[in-house]
N, C-alpha and C. Protein backbone atom coordinates (compact mmCIF):
# COMPACT_ATOMS: atom_id res chain seq x y z
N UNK A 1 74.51 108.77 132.41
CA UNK A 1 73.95 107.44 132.44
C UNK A 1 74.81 106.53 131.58
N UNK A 2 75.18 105.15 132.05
CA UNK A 2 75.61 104.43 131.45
C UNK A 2 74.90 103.61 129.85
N UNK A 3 75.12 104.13 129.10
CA UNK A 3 74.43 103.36 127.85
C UNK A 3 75.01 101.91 128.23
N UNK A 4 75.55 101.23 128.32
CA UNK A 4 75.79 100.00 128.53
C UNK A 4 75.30 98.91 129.34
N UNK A 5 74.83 99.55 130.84
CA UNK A 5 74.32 98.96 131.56
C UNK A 5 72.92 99.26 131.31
N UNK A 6 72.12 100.31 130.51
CA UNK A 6 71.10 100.84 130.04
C UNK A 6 70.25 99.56 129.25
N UNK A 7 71.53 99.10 128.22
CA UNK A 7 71.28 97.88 127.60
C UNK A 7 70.78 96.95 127.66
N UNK A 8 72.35 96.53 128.71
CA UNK A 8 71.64 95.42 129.80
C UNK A 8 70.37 94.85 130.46
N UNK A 9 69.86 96.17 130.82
CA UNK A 9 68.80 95.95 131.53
C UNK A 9 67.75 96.04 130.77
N UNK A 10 68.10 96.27 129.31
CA UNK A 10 66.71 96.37 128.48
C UNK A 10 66.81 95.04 127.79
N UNK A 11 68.19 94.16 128.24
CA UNK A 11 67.93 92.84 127.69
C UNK A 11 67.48 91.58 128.60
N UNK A 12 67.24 92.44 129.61
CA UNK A 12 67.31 91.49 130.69
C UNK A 12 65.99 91.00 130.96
N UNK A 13 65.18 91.56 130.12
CA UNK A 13 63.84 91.56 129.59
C UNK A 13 63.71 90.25 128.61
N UNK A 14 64.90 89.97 127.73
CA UNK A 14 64.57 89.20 126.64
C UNK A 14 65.56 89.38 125.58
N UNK A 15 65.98 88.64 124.72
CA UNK A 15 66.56 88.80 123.63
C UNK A 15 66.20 90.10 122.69
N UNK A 16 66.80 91.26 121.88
CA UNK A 16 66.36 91.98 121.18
C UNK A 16 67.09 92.72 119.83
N UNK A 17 66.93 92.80 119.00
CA UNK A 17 67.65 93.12 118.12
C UNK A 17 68.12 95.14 118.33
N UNK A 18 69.46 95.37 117.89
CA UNK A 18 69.55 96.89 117.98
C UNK A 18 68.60 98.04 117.98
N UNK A 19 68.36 97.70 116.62
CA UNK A 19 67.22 99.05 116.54
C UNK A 19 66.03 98.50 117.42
N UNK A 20 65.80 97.64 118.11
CA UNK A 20 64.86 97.62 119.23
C UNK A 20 65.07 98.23 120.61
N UNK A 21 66.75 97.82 120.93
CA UNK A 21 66.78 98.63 121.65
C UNK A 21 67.45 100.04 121.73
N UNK A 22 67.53 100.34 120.58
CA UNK A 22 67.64 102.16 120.33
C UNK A 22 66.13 102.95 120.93
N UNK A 23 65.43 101.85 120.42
CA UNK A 23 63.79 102.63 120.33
C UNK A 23 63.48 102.47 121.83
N UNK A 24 64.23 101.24 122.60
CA UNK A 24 63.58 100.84 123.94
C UNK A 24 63.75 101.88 124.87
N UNK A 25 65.42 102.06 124.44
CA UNK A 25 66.16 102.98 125.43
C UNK A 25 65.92 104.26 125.69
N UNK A 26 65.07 104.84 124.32
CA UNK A 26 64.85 106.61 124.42
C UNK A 26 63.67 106.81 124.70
N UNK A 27 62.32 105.58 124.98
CA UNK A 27 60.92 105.67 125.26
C UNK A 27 61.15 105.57 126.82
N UNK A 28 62.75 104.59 127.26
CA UNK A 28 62.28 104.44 128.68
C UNK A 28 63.48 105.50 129.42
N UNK A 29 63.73 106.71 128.91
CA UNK A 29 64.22 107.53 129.25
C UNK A 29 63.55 108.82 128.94
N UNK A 30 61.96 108.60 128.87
CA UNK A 30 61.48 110.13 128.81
C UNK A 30 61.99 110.46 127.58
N UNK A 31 62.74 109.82 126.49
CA UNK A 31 63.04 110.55 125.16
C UNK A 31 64.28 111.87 125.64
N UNK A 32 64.60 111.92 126.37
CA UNK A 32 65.50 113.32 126.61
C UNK A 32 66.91 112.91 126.36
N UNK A 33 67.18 111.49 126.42
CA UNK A 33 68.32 111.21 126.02
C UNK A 33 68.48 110.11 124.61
N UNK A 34 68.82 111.37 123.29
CA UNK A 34 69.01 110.33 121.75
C UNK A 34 69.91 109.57 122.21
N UNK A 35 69.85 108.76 121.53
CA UNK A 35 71.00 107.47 121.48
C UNK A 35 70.73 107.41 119.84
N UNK A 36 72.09 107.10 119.18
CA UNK A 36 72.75 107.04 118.05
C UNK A 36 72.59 105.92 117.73
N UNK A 37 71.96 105.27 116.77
CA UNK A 37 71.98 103.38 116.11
C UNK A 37 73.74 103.07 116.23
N UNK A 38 74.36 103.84 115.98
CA UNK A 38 75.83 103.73 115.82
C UNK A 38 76.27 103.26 117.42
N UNK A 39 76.05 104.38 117.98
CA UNK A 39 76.38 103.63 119.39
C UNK A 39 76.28 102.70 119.82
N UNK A 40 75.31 102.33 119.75
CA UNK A 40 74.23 100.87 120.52
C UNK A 40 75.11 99.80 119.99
N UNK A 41 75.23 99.67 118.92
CA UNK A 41 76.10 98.72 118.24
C UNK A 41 77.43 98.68 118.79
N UNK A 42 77.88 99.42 118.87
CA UNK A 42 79.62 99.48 119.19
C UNK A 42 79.71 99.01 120.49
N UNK A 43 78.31 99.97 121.47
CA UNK A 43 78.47 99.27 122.95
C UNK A 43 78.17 97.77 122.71
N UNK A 44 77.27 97.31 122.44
CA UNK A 44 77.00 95.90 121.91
C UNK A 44 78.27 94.97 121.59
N UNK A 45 78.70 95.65 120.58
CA UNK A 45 80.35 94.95 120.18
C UNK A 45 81.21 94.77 121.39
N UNK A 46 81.45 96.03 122.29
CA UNK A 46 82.36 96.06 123.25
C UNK A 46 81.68 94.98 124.85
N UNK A 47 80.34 94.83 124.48
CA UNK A 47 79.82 94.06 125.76
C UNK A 47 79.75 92.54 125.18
N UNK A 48 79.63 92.27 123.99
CA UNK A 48 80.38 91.14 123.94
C UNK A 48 81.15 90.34 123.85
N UNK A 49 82.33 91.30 123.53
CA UNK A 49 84.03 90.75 123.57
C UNK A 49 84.08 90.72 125.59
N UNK A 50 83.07 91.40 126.01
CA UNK A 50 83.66 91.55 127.57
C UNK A 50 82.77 90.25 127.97
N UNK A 51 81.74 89.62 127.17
CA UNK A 51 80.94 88.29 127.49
C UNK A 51 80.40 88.63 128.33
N UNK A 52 79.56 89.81 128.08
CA UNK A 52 77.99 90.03 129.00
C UNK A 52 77.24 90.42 128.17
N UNK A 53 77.23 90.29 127.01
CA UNK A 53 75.88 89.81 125.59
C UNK A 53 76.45 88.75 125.20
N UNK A 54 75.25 88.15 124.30
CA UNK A 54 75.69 87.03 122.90
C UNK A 54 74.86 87.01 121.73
N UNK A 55 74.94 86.61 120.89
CA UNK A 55 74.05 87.13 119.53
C UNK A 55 73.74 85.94 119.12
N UNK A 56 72.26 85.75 118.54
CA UNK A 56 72.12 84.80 117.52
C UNK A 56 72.13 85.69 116.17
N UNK A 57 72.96 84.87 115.48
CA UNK A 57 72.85 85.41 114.48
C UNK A 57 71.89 84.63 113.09
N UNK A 58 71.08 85.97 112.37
CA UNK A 58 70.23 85.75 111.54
C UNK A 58 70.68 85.98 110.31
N UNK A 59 72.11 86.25 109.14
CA UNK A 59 72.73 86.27 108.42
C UNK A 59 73.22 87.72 108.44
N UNK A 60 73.02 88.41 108.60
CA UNK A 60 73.05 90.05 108.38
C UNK A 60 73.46 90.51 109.76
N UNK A 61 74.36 91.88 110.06
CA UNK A 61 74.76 92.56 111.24
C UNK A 61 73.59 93.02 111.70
N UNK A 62 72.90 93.70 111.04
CA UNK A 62 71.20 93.92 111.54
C UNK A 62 70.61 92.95 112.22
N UNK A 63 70.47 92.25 111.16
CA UNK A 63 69.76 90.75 111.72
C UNK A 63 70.37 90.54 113.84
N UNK A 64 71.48 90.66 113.61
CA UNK A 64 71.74 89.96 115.24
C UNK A 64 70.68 90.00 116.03
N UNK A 65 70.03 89.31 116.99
CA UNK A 65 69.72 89.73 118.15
C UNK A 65 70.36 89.27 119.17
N UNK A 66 70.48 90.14 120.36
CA UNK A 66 70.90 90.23 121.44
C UNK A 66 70.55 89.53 122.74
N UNK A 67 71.37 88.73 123.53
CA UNK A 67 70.87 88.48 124.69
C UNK A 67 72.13 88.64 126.13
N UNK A 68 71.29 88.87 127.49
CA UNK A 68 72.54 89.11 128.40
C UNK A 68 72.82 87.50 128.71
N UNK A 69 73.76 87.36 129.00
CA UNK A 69 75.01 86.24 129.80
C UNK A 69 74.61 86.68 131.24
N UNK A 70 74.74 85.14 131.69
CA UNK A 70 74.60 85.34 133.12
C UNK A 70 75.88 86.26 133.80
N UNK A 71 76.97 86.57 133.09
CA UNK A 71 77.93 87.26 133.50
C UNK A 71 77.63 88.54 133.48
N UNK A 72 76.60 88.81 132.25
CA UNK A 72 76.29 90.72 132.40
C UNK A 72 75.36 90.35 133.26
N UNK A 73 74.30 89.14 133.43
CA UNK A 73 73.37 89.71 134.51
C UNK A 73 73.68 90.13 135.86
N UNK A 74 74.82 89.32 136.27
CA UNK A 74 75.66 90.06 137.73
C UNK A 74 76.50 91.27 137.37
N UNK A 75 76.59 91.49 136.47
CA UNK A 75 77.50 92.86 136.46
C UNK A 75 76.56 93.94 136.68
N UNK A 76 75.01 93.87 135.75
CA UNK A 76 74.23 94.67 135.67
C UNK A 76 73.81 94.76 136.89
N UNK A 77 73.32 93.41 137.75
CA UNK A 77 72.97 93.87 139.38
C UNK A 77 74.14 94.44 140.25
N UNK A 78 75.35 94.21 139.65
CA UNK A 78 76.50 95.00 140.38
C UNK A 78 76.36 96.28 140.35
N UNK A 79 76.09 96.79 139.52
CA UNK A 79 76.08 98.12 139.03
C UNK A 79 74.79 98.74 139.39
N UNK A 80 74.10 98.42 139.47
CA UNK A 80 72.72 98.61 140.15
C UNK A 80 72.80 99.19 141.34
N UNK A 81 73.12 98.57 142.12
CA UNK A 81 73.58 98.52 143.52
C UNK A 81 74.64 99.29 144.02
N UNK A 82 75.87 100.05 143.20
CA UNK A 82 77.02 100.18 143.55
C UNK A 82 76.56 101.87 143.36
N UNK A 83 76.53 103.09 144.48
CA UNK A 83 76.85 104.02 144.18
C UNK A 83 77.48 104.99 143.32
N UNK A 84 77.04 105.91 142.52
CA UNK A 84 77.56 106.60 141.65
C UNK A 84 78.75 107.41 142.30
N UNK A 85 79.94 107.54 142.11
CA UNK A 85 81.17 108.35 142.45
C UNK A 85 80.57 109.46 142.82
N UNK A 86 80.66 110.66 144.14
CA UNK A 86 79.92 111.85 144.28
C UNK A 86 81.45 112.04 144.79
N UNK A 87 82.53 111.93 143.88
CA UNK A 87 84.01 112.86 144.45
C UNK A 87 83.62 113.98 144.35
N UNK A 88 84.06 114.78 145.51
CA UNK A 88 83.96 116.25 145.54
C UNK A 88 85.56 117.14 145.36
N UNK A 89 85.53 117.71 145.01
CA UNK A 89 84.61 118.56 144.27
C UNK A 89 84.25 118.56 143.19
N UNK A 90 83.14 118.68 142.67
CA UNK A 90 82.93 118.22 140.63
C UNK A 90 83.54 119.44 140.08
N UNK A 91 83.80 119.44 139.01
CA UNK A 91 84.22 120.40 137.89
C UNK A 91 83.23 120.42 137.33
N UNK A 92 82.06 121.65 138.33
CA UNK A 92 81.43 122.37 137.89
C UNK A 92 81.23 123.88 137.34
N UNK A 93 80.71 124.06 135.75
CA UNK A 93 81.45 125.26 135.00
C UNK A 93 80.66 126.40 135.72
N UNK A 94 79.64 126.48 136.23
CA UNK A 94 78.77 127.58 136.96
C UNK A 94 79.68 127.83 138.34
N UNK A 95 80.17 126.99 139.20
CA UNK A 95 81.01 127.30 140.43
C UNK A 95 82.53 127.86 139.56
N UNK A 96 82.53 127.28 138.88
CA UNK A 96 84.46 127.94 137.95
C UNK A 96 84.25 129.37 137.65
N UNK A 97 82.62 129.69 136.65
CA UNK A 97 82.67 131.10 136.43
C UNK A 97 82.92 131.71 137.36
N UNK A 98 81.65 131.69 138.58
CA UNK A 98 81.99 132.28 139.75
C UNK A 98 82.87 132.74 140.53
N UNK A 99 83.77 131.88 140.61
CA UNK A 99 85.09 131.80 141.26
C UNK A 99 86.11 133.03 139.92
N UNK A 100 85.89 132.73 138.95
CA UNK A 100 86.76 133.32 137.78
C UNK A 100 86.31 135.01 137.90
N UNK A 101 85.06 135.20 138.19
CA UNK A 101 84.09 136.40 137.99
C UNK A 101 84.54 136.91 139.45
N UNK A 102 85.08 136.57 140.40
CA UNK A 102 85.28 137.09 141.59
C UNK A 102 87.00 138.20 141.54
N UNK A 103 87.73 137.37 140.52
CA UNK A 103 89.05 138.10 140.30
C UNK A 103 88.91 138.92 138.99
N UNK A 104 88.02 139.11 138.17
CA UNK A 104 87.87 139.99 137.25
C UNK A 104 87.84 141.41 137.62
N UNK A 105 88.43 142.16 137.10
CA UNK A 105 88.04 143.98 137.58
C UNK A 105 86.76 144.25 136.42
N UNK A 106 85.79 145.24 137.29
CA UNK A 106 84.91 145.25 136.58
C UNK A 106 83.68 144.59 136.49
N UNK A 107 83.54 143.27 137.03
CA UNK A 107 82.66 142.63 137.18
C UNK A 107 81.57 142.62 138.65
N UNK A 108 80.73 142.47 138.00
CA UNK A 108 79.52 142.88 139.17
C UNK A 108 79.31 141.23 139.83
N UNK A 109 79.90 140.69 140.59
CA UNK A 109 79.39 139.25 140.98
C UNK A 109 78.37 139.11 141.25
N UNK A 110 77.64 139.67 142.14
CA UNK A 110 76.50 139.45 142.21
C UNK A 110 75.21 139.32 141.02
N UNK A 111 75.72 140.26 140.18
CA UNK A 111 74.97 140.57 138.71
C UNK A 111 74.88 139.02 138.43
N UNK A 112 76.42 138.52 138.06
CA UNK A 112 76.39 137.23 137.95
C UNK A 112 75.36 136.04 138.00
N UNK A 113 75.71 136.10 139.33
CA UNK A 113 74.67 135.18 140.37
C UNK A 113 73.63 134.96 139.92
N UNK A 114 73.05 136.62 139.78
CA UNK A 114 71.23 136.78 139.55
C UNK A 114 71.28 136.69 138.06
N UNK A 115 71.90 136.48 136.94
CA UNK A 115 71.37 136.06 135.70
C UNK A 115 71.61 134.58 135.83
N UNK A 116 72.58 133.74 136.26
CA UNK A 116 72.46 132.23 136.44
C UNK A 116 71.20 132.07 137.25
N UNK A 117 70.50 132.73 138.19
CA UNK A 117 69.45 132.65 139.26
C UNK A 117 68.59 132.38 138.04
N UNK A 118 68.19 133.60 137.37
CA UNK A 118 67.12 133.65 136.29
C UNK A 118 67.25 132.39 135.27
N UNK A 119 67.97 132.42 134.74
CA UNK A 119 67.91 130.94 133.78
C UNK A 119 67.65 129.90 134.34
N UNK A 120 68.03 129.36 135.75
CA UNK A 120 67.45 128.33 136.45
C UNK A 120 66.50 128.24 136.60
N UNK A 121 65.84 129.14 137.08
CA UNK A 121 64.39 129.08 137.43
C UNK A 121 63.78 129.14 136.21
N UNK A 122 64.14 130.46 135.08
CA UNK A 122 63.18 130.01 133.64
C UNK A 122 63.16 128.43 133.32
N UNK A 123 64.44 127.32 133.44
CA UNK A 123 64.43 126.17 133.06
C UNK A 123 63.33 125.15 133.82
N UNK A 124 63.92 125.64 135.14
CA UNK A 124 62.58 124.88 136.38
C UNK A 124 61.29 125.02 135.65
N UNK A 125 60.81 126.08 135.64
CA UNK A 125 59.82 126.66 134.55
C UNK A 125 59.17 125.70 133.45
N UNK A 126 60.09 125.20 132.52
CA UNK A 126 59.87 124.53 131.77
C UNK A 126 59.86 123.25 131.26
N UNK A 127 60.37 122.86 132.95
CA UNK A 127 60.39 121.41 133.04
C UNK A 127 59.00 121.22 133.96
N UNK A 128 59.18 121.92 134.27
CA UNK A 128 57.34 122.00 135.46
C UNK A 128 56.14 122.07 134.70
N UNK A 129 56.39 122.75 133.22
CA UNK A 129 54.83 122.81 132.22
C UNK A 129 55.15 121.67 131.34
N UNK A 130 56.28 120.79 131.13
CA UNK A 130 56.56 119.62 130.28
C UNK A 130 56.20 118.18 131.34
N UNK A 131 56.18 118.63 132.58
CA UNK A 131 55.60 117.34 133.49
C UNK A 131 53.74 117.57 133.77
N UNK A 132 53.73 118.90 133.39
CA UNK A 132 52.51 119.09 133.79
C UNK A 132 51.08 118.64 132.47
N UNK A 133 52.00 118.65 131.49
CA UNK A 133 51.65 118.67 129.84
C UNK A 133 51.62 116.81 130.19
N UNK A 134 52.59 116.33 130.52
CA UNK A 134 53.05 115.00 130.32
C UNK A 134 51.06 114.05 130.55
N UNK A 135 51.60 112.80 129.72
CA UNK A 135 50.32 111.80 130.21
C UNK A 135 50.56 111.17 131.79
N UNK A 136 49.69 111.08 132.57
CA UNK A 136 49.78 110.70 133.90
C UNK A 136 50.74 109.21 133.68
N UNK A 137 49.99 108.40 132.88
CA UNK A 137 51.35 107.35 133.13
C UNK A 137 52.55 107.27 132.15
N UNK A 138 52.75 108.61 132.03
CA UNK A 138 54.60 108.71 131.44
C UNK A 138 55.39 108.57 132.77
N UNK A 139 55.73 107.43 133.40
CA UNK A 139 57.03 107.53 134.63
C UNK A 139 58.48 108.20 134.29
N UNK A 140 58.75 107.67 133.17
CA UNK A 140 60.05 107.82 133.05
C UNK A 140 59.86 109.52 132.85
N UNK A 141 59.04 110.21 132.17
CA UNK A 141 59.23 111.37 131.71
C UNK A 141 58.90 111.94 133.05
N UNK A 142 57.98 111.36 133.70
CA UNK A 142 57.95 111.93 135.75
C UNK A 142 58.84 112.14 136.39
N UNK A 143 59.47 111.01 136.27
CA UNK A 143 61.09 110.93 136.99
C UNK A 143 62.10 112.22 136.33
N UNK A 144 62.03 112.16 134.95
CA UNK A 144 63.40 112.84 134.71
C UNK A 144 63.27 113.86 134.85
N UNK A 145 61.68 114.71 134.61
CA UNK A 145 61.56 116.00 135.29
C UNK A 145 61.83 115.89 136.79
N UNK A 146 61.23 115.04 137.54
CA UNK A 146 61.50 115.64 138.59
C UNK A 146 63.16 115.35 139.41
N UNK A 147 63.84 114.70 138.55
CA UNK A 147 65.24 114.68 138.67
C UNK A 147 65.76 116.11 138.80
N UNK A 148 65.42 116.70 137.00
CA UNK A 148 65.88 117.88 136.48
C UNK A 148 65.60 119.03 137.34
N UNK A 149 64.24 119.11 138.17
CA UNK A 149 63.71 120.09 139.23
C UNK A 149 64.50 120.22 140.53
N UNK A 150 65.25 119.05 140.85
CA UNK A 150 65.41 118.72 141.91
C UNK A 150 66.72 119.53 142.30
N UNK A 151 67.56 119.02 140.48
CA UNK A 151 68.92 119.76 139.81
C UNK A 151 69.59 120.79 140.50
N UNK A 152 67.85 121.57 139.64
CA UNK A 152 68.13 122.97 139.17
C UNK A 152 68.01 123.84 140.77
N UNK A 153 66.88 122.96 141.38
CA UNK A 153 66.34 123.61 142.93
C UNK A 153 67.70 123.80 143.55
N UNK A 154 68.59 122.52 143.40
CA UNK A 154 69.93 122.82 144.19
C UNK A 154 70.93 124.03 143.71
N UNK A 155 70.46 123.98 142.13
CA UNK A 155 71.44 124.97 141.73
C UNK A 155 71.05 126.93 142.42
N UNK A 156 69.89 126.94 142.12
CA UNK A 156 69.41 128.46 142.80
C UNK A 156 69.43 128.17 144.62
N UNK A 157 69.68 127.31 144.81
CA UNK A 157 70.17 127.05 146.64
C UNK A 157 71.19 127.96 146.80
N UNK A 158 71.78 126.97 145.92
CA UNK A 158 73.92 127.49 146.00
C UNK A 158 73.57 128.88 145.48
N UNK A 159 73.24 129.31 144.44
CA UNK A 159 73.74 130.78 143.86
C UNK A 159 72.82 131.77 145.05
N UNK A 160 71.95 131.24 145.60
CA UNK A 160 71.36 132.55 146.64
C UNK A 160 72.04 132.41 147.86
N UNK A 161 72.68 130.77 148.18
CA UNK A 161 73.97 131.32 149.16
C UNK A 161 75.07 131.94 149.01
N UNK A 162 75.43 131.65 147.64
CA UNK A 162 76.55 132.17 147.24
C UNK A 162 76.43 133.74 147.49
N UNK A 163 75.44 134.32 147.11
CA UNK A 163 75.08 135.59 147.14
C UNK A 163 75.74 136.53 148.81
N UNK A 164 74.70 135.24 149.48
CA UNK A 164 74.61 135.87 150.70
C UNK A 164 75.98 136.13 151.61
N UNK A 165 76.66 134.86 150.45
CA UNK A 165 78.07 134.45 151.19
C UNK A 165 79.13 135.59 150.98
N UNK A 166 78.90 135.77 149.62
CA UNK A 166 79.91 136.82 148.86
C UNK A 166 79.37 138.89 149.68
N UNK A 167 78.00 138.37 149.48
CA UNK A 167 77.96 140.16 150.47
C UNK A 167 78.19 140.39 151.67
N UNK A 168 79.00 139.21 152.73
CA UNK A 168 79.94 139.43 153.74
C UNK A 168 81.02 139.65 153.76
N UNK A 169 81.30 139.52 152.14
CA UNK A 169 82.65 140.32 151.89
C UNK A 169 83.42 141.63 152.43
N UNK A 170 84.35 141.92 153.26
CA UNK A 170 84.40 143.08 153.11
C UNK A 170 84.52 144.28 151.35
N UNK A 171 84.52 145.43 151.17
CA UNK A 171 84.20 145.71 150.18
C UNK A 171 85.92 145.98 149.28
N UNK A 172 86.00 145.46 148.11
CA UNK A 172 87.77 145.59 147.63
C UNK A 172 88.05 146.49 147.18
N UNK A 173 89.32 146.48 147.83
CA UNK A 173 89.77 148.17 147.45
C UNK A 173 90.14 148.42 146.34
N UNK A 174 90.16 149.58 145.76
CA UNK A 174 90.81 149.99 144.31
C UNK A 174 92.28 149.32 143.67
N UNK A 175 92.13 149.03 142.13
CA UNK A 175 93.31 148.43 142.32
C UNK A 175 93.95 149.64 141.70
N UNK A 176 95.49 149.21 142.25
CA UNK A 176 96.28 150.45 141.01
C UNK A 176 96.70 150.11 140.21
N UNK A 177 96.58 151.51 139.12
CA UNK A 177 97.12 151.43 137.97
C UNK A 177 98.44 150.80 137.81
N UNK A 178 98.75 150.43 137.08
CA UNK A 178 99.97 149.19 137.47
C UNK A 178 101.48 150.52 136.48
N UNK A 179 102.50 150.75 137.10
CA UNK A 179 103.45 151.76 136.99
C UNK A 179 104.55 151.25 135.43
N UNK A 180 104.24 149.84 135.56
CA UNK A 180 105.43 149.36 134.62
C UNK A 180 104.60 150.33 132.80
N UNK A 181 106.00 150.24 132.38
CA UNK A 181 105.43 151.11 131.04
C UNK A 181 105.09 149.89 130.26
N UNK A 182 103.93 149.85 129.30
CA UNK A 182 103.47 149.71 128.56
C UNK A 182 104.29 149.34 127.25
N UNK A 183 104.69 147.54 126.88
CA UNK A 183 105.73 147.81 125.60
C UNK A 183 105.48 148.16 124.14
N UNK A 184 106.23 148.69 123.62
CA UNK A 184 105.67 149.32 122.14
C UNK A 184 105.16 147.77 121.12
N UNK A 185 104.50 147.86 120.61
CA UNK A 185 103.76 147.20 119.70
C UNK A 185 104.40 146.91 118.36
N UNK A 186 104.71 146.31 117.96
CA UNK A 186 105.14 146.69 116.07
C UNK A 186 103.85 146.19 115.27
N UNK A 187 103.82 147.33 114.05
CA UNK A 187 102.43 146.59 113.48
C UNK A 187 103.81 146.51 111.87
N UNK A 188 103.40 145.66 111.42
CA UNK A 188 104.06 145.76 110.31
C UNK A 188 103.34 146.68 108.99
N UNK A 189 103.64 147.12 107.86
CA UNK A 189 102.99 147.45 106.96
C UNK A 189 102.13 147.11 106.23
């Protein structure tokens, strides 16, 4: 998620000072994502040298409060609107093991599979009793579970195709012992 355009749109509400919207930003994100007082500021700094905030200032860096420019307000509806990049393929570290765990000697891939299987679903698990726990009108905390469910559902998709994909393998043959000699070592004293 963009902290910046996050901002935006929490100013687009109204003028607000930082630590208002530190507090705005992590109540209207279900709390799952901290944001740093440090940050907020710096993005702040960097969105108004780009002249999509402006500050009145009240004598003190604290003091500032914040408001959007009609220039962040079209950027923010730009961005709104504009699709998130879905380049394929992501540099994802669960498809890399996999792929890495397939040229290992020794390794059970499938084993693999089914302990990433299990942690997904324990996580599903625990995002399903944290929505279920949740107050009926927490949205944001609605949404991000059921983002996170949605995730993870795709992730045990792939690893039980993967499964199915990989046991059409034919089965690999033994490797050999490899003939070159072995070079001597020096250990010093």
């Amino acid at each position: 998620m963009s902290v910046a355009y996050a901002l935006l749109a929490l100013l687009s509400e109204g003028p607000k000072y930082g630590l208002r919207l530190q507090s705005e930003f992590q109540s209207r994100t279900g709390e799952v994502w901290p944001l740093n007082v440090g940050q907020v500021y710096t993005t702040l700094q960097r969105l108004e040298r780009d002249g999509l905030v402006e500050t009145d200032a009240d004598g003190e860096r604290s003091q500032k409060r914040y408001r959007i420019t009609p220039a962040g307000e079209h950027d923010l509806s730009d961005w709104l609107r504009t699709p998130p990049g879905l380049v394929p393929p992501p540099r994802d570290e669960l498809v890399i093991k996999v792929l890495v765990a397939l040229q290992v000697p020794g390794i059970d891939v499938h084993e693999i599979l089914q302990v990433h299987r299990r942690h997904a679903i324990e996580v599903m698990q625990r995002y399903t009793r944290v929505k279920a726990a949740a107050a009926q009108d927490d949205m944001p905390l609605a949404l991000v579970a059921d983002a996170e469910l949605f995730r993870l559902e795709a992730i045990v998709r792939w690893l039980d195709a993967a499964d199915v994909r990989l046991k059409q393998l034919p089965p690999a043959a033994p490797r050999e012992p490899s003939l070159e000699p072995t070079p001597p070592v020096e250990v010093s004293p």
